[in-house]
PDB file of N, CA and C in Angstrom:
ATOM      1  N   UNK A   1     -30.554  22.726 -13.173  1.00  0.00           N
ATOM      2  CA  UNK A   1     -31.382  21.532 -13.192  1.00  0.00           C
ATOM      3  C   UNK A   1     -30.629  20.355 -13.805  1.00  0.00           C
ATOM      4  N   UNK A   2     -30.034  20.505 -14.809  1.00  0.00           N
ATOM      5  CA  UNK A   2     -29.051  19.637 -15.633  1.00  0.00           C
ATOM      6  C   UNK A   2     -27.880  18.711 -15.064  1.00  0.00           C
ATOM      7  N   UNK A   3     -26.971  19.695 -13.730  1.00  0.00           N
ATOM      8  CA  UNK A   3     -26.075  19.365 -13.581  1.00  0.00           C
ATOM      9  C   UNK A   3     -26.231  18.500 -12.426  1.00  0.00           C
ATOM     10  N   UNK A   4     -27.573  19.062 -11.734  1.00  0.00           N
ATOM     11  CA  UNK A   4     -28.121  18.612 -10.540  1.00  0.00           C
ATOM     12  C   UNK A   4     -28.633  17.012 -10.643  1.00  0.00           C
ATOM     13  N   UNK A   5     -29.300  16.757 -11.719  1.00  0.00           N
ATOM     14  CA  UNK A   5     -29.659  15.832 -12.529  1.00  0.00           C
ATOM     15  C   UNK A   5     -28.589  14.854 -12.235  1.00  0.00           C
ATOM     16  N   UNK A   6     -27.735  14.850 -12.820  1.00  0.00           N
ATOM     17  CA  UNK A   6     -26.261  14.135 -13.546  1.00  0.00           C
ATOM     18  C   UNK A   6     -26.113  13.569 -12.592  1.00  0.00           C
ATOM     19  N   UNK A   7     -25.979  14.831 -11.235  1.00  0.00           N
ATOM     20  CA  UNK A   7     -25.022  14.466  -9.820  1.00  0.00           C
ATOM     21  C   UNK A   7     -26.039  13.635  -9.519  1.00  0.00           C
ATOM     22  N   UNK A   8     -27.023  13.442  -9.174  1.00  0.00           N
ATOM     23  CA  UNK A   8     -27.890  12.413  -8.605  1.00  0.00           C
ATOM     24  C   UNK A   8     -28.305  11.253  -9.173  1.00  0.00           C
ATOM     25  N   UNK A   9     -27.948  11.085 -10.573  1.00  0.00           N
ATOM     26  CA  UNK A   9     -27.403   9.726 -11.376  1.00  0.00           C
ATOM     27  C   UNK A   9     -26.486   9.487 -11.171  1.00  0.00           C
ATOM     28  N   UNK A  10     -25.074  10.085 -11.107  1.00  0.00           N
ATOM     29  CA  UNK A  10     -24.004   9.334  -9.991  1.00  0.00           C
ATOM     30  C   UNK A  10     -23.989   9.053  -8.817  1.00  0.00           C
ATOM     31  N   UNK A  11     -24.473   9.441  -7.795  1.00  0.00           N
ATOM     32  CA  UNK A  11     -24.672   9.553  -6.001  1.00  0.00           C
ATOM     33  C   UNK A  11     -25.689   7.765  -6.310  1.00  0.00           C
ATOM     34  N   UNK A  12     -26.729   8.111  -7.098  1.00  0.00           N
ATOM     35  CA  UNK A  12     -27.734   6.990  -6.741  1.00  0.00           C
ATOM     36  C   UNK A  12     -26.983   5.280  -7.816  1.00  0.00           C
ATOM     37  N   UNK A  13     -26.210   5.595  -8.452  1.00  0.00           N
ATOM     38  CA  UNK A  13     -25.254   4.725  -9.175  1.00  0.00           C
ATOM     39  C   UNK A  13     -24.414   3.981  -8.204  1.00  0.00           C
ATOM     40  N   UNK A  14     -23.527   5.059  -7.493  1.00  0.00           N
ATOM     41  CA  UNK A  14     -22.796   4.732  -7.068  1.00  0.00           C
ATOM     42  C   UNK A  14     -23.115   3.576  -5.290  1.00  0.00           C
ATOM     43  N   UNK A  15     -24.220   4.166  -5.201  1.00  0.00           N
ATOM     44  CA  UNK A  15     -25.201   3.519  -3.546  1.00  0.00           C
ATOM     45  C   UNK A  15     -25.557   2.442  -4.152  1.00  0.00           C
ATOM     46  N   UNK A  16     -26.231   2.391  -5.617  1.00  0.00           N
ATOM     47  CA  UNK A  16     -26.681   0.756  -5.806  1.00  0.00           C
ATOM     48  C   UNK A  16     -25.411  -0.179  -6.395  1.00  0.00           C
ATOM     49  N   UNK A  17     -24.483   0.310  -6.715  1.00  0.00           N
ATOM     50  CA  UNK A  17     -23.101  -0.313  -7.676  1.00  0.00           C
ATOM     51  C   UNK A  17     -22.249  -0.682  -5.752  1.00  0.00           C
ATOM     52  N   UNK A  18     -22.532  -0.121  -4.332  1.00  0.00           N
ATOM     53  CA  UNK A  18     -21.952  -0.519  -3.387  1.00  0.00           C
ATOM     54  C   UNK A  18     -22.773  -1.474  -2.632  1.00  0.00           C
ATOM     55  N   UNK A  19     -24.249  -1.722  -3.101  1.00  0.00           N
ATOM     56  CA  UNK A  19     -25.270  -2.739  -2.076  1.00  0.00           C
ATOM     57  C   UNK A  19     -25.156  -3.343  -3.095  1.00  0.00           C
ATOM     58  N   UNK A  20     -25.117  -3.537  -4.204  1.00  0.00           N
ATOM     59  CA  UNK A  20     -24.641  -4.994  -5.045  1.00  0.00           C
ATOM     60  C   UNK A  20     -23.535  -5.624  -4.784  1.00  0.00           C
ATOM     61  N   UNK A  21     -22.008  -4.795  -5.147  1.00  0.00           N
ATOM     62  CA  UNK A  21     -21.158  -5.635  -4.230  1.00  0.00           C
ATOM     63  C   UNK A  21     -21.288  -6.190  -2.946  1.00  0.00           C
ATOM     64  N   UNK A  22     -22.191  -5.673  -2.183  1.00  0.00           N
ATOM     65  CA  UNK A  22     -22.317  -5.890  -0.768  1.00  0.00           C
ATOM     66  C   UNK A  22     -22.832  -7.410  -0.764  1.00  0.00           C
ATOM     67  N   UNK A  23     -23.920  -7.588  -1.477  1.00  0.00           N
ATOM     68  CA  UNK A  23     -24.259  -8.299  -1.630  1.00  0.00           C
ATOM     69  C   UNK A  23     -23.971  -9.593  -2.147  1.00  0.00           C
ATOM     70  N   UNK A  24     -22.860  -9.818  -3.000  1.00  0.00           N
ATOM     71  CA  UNK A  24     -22.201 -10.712  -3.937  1.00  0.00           C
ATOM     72  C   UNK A  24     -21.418 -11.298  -3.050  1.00  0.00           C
ATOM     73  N   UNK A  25     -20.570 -10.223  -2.361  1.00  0.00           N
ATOM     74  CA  UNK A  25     -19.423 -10.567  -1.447  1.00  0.00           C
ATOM     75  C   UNK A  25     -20.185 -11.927  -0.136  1.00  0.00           C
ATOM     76  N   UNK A  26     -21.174 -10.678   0.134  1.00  0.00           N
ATOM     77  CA  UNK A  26     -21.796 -11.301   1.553  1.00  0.00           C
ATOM     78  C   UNK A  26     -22.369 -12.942   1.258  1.00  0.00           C
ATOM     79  N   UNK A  27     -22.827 -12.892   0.136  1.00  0.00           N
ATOM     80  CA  UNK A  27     -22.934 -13.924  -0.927  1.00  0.00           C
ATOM     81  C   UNK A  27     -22.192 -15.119  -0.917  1.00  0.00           C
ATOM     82  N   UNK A  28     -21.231 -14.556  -1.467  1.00  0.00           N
ATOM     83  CA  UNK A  28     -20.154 -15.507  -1.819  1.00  0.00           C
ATOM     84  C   UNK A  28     -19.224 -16.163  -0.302  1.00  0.00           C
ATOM     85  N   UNK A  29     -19.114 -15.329   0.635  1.00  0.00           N
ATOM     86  CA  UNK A  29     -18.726 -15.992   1.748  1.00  0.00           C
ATOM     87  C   UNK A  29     -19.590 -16.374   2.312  1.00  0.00           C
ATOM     88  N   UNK A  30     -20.992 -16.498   2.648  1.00  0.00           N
ATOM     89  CA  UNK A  30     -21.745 -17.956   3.296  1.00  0.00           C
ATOM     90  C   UNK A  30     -21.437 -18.582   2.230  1.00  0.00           C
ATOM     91  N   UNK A  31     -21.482 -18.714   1.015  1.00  0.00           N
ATOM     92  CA  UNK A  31     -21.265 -20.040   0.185  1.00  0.00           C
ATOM     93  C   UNK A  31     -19.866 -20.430   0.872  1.00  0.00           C
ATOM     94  N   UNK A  32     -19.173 -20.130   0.967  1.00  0.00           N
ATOM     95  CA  UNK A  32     -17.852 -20.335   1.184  1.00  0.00           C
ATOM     96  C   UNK A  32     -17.820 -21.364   2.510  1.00  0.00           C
ATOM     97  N   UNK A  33     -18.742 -20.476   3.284  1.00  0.00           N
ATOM     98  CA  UNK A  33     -18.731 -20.965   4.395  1.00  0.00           C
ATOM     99  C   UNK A  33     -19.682 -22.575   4.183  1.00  0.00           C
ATOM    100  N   UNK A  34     -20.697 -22.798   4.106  1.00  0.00           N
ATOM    101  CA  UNK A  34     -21.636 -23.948   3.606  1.00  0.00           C
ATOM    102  C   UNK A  34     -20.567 -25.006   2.993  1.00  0.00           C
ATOM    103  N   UNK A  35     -20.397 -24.542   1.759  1.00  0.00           N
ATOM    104  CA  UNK A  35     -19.425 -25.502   1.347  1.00  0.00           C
ATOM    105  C   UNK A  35     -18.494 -26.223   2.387  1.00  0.00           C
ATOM    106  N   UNK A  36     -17.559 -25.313   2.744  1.00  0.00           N
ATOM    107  CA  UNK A  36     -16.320 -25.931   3.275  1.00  0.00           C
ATOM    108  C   UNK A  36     -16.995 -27.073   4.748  1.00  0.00           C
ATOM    109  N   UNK A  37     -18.026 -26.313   5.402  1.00  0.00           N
ATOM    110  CA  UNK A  37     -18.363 -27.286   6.291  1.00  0.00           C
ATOM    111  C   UNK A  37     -19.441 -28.544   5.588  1.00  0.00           C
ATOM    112  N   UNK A  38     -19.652 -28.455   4.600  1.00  0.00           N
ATOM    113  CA  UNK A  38     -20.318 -30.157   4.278  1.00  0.00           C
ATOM    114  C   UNK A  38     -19.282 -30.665   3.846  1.00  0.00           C
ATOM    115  N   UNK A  39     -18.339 -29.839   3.331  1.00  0.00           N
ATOM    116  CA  UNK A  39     -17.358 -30.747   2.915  1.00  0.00           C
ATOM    117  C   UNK A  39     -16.140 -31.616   4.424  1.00  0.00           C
ATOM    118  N   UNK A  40     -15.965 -31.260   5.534  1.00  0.00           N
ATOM    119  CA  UNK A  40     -15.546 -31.206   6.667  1.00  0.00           C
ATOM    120  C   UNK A  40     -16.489 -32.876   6.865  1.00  0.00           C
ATOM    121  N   UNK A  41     -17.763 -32.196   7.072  1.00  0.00           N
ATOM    122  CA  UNK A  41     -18.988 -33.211   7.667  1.00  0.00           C
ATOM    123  C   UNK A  41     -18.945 -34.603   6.497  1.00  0.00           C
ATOM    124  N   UNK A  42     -18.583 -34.300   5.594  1.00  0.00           N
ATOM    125  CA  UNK A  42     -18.807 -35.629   4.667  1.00  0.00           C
ATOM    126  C   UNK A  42     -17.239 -36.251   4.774  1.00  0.00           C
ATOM    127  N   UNK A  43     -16.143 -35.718   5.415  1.00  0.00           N
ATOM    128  CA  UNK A  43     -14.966 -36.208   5.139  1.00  0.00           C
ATOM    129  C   UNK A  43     -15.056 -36.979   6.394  1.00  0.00           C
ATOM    130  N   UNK A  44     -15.987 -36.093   7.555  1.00  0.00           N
ATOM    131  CA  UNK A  44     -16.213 -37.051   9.137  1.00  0.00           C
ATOM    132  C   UNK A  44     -16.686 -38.366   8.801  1.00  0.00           C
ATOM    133  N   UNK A  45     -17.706 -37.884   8.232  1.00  0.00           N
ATOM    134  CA  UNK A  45     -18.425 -39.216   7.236  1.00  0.00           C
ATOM    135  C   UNK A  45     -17.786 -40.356   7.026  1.00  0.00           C
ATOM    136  N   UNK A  46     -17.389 -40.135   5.779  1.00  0.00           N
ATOM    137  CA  UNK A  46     -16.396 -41.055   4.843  1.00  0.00           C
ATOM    138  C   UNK A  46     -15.096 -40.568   4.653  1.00  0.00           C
ATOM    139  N   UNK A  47     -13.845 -40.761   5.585  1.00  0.00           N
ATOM    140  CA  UNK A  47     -12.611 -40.254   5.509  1.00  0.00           C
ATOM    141  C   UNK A  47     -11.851 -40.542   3.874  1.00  0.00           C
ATOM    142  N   UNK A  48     -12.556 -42.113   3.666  1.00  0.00           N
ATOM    143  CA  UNK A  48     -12.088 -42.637   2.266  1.00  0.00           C
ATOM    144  C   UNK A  48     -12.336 -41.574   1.137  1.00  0.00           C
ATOM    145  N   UNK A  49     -13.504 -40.872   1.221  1.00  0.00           N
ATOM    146  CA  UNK A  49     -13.873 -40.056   0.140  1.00  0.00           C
ATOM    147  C   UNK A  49     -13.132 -38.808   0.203  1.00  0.00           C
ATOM    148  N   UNK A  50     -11.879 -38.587   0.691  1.00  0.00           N
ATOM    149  CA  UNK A  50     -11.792 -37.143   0.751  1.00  0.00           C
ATOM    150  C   UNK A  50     -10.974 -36.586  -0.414  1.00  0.00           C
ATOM    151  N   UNK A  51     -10.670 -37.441  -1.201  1.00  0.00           N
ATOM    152  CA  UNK A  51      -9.801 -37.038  -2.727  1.00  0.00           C
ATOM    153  C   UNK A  51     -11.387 -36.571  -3.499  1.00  0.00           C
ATOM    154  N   UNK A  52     -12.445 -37.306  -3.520  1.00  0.00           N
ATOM    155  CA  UNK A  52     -13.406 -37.341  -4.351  1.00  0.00           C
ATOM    156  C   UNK A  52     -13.653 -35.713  -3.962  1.00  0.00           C
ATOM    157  N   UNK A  53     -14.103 -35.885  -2.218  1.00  0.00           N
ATOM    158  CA  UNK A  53     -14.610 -34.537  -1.903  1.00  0.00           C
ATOM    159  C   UNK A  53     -13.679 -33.017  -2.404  1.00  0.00           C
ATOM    160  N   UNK A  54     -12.838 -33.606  -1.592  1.00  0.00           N
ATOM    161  CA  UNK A  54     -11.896 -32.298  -2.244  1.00  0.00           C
ATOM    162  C   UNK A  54     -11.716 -31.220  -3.610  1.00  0.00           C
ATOM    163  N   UNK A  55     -11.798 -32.606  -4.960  1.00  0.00           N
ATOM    164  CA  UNK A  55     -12.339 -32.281  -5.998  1.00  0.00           C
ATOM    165  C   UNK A  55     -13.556 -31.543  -6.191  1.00  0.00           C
ATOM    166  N   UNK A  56     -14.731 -31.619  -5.748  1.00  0.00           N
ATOM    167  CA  UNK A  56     -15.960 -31.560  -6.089  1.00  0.00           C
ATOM    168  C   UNK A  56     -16.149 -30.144  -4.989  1.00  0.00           C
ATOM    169  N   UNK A  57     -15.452 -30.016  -3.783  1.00  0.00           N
ATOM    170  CA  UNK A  57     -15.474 -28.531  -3.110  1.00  0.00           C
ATOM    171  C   UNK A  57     -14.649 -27.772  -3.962  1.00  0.00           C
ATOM    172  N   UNK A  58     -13.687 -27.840  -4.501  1.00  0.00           N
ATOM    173  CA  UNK A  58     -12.866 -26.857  -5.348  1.00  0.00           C
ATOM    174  C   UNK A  58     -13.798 -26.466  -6.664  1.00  0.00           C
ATOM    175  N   UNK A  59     -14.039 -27.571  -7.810  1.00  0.00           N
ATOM    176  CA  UNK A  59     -15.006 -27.106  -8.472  1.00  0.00           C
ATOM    177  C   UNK A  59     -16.490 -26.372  -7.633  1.00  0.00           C
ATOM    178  N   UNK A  60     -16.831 -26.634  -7.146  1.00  0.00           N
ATOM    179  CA  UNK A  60     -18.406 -25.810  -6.861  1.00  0.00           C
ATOM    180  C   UNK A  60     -17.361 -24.655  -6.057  1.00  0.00           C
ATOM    181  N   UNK A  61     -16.596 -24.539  -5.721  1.00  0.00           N
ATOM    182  CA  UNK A  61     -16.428 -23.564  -5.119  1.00  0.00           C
ATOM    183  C   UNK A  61     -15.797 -21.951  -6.008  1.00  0.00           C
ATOM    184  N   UNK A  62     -15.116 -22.625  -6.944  1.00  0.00           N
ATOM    185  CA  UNK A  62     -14.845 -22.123  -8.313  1.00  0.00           C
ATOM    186  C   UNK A  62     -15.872 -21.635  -8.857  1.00  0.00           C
ATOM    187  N   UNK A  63     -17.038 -22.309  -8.904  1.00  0.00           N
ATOM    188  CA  UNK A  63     -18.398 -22.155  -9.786  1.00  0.00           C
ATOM    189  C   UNK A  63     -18.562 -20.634  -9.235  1.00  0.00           C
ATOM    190  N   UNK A  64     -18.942 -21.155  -7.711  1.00  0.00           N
ATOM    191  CA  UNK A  64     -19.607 -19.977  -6.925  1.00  0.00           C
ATOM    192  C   UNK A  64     -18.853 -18.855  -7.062  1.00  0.00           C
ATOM    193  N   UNK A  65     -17.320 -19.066  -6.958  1.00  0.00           N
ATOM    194  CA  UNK A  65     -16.790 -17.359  -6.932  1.00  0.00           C
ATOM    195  C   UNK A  65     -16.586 -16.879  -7.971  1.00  0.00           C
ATOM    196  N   UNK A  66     -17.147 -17.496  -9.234  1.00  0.00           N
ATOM    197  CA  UNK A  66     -17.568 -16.431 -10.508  1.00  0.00           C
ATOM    198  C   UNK A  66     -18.351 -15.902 -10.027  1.00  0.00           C
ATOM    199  N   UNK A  67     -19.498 -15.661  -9.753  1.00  0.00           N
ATOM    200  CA  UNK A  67     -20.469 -14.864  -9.731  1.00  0.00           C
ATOM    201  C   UNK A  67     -20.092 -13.763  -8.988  1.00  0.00           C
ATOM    202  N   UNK A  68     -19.105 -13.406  -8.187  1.00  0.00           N
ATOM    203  CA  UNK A  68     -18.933 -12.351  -7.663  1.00  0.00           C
ATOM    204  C   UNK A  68     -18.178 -11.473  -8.641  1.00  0.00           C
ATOM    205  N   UNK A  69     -17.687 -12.006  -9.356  1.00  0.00           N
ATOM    206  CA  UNK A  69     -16.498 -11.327 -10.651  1.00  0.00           C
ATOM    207  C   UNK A  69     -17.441 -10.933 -11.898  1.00  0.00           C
ATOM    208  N   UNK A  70     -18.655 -12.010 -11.647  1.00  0.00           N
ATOM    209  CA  UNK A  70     -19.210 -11.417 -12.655  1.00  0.00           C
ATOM    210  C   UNK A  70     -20.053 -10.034 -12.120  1.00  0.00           C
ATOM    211  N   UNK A  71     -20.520  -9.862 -11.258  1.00  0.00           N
ATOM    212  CA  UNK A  71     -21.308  -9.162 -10.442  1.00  0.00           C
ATOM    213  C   UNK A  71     -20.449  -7.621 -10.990  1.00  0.00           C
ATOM    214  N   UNK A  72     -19.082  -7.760 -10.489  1.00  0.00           N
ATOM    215  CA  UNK A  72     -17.697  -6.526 -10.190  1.00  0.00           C
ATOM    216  C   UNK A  72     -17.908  -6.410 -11.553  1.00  0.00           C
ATOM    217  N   UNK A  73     -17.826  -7.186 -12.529  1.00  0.00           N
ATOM    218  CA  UNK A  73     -18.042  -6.742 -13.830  1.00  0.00           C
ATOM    219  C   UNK A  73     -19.141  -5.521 -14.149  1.00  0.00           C
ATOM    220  N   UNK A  74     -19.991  -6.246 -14.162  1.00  0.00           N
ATOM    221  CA  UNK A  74     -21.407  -5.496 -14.701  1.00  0.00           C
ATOM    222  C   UNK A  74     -21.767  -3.499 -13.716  1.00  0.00           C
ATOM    223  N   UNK A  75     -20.768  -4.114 -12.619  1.00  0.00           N
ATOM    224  CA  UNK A  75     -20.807  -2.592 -11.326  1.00  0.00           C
ATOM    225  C   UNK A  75     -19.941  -1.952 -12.206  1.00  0.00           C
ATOM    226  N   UNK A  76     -18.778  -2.490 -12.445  1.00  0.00           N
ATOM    227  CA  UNK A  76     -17.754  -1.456 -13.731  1.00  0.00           C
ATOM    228  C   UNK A  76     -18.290  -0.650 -14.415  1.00  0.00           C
ATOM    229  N   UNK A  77     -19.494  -1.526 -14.772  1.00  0.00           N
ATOM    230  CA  UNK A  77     -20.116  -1.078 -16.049  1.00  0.00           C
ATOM    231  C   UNK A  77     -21.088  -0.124 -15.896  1.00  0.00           C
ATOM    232  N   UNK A  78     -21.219  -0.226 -14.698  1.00  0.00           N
ATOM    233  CA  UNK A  78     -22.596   0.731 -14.155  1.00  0.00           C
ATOM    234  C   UNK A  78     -21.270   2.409 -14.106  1.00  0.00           C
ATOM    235  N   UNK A  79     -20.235   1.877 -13.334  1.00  0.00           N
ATOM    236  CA  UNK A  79     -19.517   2.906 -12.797  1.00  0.00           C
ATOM    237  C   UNK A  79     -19.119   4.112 -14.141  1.00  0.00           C
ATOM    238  N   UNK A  80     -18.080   3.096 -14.985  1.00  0.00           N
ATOM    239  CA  UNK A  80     -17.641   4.035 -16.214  1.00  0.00           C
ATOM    240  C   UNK A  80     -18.552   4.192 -17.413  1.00  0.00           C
ATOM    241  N   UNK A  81     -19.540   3.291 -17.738  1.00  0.00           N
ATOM    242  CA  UNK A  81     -19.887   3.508 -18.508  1.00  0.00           C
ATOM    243  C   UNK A  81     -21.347   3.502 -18.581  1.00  0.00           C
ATOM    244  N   UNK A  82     -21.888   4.543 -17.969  1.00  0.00           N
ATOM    245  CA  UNK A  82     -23.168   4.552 -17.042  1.00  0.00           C
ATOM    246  C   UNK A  82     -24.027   5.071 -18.099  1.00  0.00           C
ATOM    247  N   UNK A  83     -25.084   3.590 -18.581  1.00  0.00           N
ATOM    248  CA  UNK A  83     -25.775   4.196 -19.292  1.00  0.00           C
ATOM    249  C   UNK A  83     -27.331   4.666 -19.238  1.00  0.00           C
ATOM    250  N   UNK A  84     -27.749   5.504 -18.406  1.00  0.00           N
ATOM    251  CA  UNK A  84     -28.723   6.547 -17.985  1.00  0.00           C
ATOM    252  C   UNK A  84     -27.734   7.984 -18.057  1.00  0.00           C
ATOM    253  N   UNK A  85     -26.173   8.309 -17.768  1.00  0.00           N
ATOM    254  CA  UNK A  85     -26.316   9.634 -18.218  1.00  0.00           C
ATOM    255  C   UNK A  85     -26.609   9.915 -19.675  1.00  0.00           C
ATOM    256  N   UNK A  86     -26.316   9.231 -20.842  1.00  0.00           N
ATOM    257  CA  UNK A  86     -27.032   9.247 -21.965  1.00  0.00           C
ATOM    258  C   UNK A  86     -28.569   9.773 -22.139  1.00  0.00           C
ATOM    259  N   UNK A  87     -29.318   9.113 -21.032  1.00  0.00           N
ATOM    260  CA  UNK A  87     -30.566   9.286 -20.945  1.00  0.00           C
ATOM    261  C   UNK A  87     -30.654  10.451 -20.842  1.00  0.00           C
ATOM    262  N   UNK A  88     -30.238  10.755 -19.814  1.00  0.00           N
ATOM    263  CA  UNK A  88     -30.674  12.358 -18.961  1.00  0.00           C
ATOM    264  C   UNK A  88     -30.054  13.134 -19.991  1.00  0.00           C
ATOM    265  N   UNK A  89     -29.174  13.026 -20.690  1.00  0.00           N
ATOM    266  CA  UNK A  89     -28.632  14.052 -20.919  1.00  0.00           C
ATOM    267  C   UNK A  89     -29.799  14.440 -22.235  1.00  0.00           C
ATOM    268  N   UNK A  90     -30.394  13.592 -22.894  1.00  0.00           N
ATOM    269  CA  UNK A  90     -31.364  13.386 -24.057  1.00  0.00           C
ATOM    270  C   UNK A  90     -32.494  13.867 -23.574  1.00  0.00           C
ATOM    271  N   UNK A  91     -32.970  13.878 -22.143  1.00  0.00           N
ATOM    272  CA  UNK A  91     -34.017  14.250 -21.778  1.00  0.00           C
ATOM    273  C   UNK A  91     -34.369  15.533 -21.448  1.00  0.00           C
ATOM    274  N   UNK A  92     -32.804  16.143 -20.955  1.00  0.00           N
ATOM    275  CA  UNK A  92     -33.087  17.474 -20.780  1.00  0.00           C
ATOM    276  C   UNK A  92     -31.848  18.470 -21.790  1.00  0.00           C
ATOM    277  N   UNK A  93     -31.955  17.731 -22.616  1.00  0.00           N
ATOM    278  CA  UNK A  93     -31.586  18.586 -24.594  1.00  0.00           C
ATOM    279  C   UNK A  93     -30.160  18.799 -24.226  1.00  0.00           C
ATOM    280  N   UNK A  94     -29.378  17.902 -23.967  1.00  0.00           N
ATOM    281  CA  UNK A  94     -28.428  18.319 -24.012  1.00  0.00           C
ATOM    282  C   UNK A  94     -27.325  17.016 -23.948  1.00  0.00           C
TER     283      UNK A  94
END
């Protein structure tokens, strides 16, 4: 019962630690994508502005691809240092 336990806190760890990345990623490239084309459409715009734009797509774009690093972070954290086997292991005395 114990070991069976464990394995199915890793199996179900590991399925939600791969639809989170899934998600961040999938995430982070429509941002990618959005961005770069308003930034395109505002340079059609105003060709003059494209030092301004340029600036202001690199920062927000910077912004945005933390969150995927932070995301990979916290999955690490799920991965090595998974804290529900603690749980289980407390729950069934051992």
């Amino acid at each position: 019962m114990g070991a069976e336990l464990i394995a199915s806190i890793y199996a179900s760890t590991a399925i939600g630690v791969g639809i989170i990345l899934a998600a961040a990623g999938l995430g982070s490239a429509l941002g990618w994508g959005m961005i770069c084309s308003k930034f395109i459409e505002g340079i059609a715009r105003q060709p003059e502005m494209r030092a301004q734009l340029t600036g202001q797509m690199l920062f927000t774009g910077g912004l945005m691809e933390a969150f995927p690093m932070i995301v990979l972070g916290i999955s690490m954290w799920f991965i090595f240092a998974n804290p529900f086997i603690g749980a289980a292991k407390n729950a069934i005395g051992g």
